[in-house]
Protein backbone atom coordinates (compact mmCIF):
# COMPACT_ATOMS: atom_id res chain seq x y z
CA UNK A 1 -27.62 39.35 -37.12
CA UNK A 2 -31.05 40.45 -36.98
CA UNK A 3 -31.83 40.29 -40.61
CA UNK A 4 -30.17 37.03 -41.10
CA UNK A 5 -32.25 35.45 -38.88
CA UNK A 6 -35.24 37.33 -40.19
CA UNK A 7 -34.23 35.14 -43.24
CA UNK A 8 -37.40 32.90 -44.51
CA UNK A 9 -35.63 30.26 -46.91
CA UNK A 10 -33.30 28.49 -44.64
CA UNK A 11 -36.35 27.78 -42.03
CA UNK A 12 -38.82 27.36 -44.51
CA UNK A 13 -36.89 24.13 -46.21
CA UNK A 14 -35.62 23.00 -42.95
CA UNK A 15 -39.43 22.63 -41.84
CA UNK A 16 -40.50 20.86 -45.14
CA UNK A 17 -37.07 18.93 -44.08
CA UNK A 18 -38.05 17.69 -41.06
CA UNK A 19 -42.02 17.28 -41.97
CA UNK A 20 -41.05 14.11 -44.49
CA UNK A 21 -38.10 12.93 -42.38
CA UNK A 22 -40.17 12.93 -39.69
CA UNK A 23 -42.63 11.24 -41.60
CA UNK A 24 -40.64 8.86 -43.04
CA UNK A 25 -38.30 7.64 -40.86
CA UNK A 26 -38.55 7.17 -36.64
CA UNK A 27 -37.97 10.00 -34.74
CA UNK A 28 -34.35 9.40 -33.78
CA UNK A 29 -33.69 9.23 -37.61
CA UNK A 30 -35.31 12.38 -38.32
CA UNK A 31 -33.84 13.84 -35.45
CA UNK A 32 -30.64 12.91 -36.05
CA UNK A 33 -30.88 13.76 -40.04
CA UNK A 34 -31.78 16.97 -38.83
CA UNK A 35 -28.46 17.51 -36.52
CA UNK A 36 -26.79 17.34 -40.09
CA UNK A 37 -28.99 19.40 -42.06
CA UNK A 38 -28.17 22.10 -39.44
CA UNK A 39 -24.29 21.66 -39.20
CA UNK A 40 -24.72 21.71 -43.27
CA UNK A 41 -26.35 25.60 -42.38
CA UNK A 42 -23.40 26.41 -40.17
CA UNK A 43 -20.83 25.33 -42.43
CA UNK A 44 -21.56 27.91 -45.32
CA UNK A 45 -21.36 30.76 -43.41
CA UNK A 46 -18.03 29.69 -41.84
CA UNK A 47 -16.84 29.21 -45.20
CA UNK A 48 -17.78 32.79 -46.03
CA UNK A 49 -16.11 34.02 -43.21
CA UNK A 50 -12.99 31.57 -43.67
CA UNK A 51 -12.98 32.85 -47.53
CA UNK A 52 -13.86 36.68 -46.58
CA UNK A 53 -11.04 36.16 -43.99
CA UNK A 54 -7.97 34.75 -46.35
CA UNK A 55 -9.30 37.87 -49.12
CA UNK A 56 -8.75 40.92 -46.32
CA UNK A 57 -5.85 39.01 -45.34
CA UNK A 58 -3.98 39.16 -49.02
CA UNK A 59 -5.54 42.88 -49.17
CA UNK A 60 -3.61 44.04 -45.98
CA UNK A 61 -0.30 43.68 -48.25
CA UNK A 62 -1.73 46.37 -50.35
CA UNK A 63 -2.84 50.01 -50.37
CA UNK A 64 -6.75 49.56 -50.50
CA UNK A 65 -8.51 51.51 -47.71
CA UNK A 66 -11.81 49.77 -46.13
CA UNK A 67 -11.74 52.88 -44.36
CA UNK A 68 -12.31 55.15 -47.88
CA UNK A 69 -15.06 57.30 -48.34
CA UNK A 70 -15.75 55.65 -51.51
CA UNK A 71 -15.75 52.90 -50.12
CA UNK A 72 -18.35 53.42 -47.23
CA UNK A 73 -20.42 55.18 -49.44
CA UNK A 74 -21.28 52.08 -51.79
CA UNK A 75 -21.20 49.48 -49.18
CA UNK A 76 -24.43 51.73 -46.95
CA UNK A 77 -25.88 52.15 -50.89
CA UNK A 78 -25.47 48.73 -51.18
CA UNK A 79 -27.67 47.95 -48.00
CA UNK A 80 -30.27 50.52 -49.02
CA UNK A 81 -30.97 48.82 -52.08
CA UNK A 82 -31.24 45.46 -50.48
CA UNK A 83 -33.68 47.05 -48.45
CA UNK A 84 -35.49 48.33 -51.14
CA UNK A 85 -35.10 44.67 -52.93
CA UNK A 86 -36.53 42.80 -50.03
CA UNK A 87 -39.69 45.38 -49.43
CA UNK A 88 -40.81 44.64 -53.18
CA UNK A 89 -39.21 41.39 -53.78
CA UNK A 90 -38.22 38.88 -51.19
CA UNK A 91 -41.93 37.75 -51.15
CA UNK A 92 -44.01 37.11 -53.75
CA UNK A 93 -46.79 38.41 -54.68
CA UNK A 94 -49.66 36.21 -53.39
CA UNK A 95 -51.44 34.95 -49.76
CA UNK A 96 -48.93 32.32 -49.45
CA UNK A 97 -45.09 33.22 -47.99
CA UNK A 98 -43.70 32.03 -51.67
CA UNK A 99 -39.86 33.94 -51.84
CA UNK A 100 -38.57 35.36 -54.55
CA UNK A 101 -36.53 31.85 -55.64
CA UNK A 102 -37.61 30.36 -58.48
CA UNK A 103 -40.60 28.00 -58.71
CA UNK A 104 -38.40 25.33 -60.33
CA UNK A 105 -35.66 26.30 -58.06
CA UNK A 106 -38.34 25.66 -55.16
CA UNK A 107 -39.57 22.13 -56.60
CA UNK A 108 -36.40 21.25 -56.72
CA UNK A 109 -35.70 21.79 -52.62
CA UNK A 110 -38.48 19.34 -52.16
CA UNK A 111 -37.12 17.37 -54.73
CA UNK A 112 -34.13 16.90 -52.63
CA UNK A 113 -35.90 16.68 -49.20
CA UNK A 114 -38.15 13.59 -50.37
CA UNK A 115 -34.81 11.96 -51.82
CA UNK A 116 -32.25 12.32 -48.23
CA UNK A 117 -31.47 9.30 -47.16
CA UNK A 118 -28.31 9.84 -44.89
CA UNK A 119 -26.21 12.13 -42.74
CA UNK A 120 -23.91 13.26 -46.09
CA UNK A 121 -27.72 14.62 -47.84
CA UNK A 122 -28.85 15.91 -44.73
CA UNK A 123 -25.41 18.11 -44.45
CA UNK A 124 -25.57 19.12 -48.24
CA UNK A 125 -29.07 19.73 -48.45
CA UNK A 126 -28.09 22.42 -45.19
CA UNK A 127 -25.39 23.46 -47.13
CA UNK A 128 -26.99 24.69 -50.49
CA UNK A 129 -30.16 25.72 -48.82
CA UNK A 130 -28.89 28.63 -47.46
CA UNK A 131 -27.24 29.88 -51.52
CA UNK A 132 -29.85 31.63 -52.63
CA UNK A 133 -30.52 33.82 -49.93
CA UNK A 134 -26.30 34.88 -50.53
CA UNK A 135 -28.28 37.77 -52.68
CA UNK A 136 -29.66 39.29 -49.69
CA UNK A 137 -27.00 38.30 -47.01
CA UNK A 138 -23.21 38.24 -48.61
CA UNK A 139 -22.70 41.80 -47.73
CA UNK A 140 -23.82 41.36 -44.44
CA UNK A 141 -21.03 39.15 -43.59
CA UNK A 142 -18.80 41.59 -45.54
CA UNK A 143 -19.81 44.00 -42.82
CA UNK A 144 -19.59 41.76 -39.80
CA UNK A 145 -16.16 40.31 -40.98
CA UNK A 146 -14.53 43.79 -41.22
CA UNK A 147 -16.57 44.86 -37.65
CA UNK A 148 -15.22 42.46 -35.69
CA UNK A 149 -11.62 42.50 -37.00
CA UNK A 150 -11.57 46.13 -37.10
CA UNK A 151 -13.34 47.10 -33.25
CA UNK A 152 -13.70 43.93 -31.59
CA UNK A 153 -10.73 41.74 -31.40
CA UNK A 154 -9.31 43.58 -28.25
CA UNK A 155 -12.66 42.09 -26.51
CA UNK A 156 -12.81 38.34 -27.87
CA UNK A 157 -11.05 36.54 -29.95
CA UNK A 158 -12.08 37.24 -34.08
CA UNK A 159 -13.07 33.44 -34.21
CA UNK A 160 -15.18 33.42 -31.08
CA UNK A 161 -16.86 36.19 -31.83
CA UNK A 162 -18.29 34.46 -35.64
CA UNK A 163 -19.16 31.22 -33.78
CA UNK A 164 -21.65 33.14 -31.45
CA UNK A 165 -22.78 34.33 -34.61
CA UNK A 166 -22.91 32.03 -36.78
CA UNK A 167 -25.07 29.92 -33.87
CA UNK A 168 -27.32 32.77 -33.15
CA UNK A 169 -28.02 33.22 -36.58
CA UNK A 170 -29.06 29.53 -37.24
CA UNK A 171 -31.27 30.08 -33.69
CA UNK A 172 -34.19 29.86 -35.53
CA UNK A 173 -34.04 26.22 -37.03
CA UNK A 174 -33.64 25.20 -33.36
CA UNK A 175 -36.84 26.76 -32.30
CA UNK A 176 -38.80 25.02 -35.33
CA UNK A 177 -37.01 21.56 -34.27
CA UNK A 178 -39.01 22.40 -30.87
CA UNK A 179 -42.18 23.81 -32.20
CA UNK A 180 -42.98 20.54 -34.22
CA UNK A 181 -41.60 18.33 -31.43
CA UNK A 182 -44.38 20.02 -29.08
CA UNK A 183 -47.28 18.65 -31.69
CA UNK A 184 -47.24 21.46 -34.28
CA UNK A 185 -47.30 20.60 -38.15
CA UNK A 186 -46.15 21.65 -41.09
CA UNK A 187 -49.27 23.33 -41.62
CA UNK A 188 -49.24 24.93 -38.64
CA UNK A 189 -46.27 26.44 -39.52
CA UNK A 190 -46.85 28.02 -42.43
CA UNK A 191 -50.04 29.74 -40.90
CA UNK A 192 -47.87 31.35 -38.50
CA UNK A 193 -45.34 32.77 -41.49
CA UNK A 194 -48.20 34.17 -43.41
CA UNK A 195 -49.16 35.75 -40.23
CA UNK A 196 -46.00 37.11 -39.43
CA UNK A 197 -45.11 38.07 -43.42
CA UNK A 198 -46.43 41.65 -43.51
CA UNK A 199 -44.10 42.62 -40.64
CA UNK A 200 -40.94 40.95 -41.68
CA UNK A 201 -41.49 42.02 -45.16
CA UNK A 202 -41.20 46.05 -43.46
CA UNK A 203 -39.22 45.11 -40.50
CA UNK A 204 -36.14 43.34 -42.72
CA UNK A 205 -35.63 46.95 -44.76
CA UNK A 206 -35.92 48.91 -41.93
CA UNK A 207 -32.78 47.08 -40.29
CA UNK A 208 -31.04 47.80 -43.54
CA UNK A 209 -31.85 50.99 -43.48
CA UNK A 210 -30.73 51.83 -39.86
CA UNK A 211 -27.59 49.91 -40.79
CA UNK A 212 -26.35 51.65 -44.04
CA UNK A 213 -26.79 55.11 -41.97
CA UNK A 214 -25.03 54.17 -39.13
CA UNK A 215 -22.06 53.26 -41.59
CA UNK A 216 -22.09 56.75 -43.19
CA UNK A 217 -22.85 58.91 -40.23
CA UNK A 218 -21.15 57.14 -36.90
CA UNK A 219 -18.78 54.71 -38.65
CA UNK A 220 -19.40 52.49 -35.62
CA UNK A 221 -18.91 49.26 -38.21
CA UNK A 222 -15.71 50.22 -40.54
């Protein structure tokens, strides 16, 4: 959960989002186009899990062990090299907080923000905004999916348990909805993420890290 919402894309178009909305339209507008643009963020995620959730479900009628050795093993590797991924590449190399998406790919997100008009490009500009960041995060909700199923359905009910997730991961985009309601710019935000880039760019491995060895050693996931 941690390194989801350590995630930079999501917030970073969701700012430029509600910068030119904001700009554009009144504030209810904007506020409301924004409403969307988050329940676009929540809804790929619970498609994830929803898809995740149907695949483990057809794999229980066979012999395939989540359990396996094998199977640990490459899922904690997995996380390591993510880690190792994000320390060298999740940021670009520069002063700015540019991520490791494309520069057309990035044009193209402001593209789209300058062209939403309504609640349906609001939600789909949400949607697809979180896609490229799937690199970094898909296994992560591999490993939640199979946690909560696995040790915590006894405690709370599976779906309960991924819609306090899904919500705290999409925490952030509430707090920047606040921060430029209380008279802070777009400008004023990106100050703060190059600020704050040098320790998310060590912090985000180090929570992969910590995760892939408590797979391997304690198990307390699978």
């Amino acid at each position: 959960m941690l390194i989801i919402v350590s995630m930079k894309l999501i917030p970073g178009v969701f700012a430029h989002f509600y910068h030119y909305t904001f700009g554009k339209y009144s504030a209810r507008k904007a506020s409301n186009l924004s409403i969307f643009f988050i329940f676009g963020v929540e809804a790929l995620p619970a498609l994830i899990f929803a898809t995740l959730n149907l695949i483990f479900c057809a794999l229980s009628y066979t012999s395939l062990d989540l359990s396996n050795e094998i199977f640990l093993w490459a899922i904690a590797g997995l996380l390591i090299a993510l880690g190792v991924a994000f320390f060298f590449f999740y940021f670009r190399r520069s002063s700015g907080t540019e991520l490791f998406i494309s520069r057309r790919n990035a044009s193209n997100f402001i593209k789209k923000i300058k062209l939403v008009k309504n609640h349906s490009d609001a939600f789909v500009l949400g949607f697809v905004s979180g896609i490229p960041e799937l690199l970094f995060t898909l296994p992560l909700y591999l490993v939640v999916i199979v946690s909560v199923t696995k040790n915590f359905l006894i405690i709370m009910p599976c779906s309960l348990i991924l819609t306090l997730f899904i919500l705290i991961t999409i925490s952030p985009l509430f707090f920047i909805y606040a921060y430029f309601r209380n008279g802070n710019n777009l400008a004023n935000f990106l100050r703060l993420r190059i600020k704050n880039k040098t320790f998310f760019r060590f912090f985000v491995p180090i929570l992969y890290f910590v995760l892939a060895i408590l797979i391997i050693i304690s198990r307390v996931v699978f």
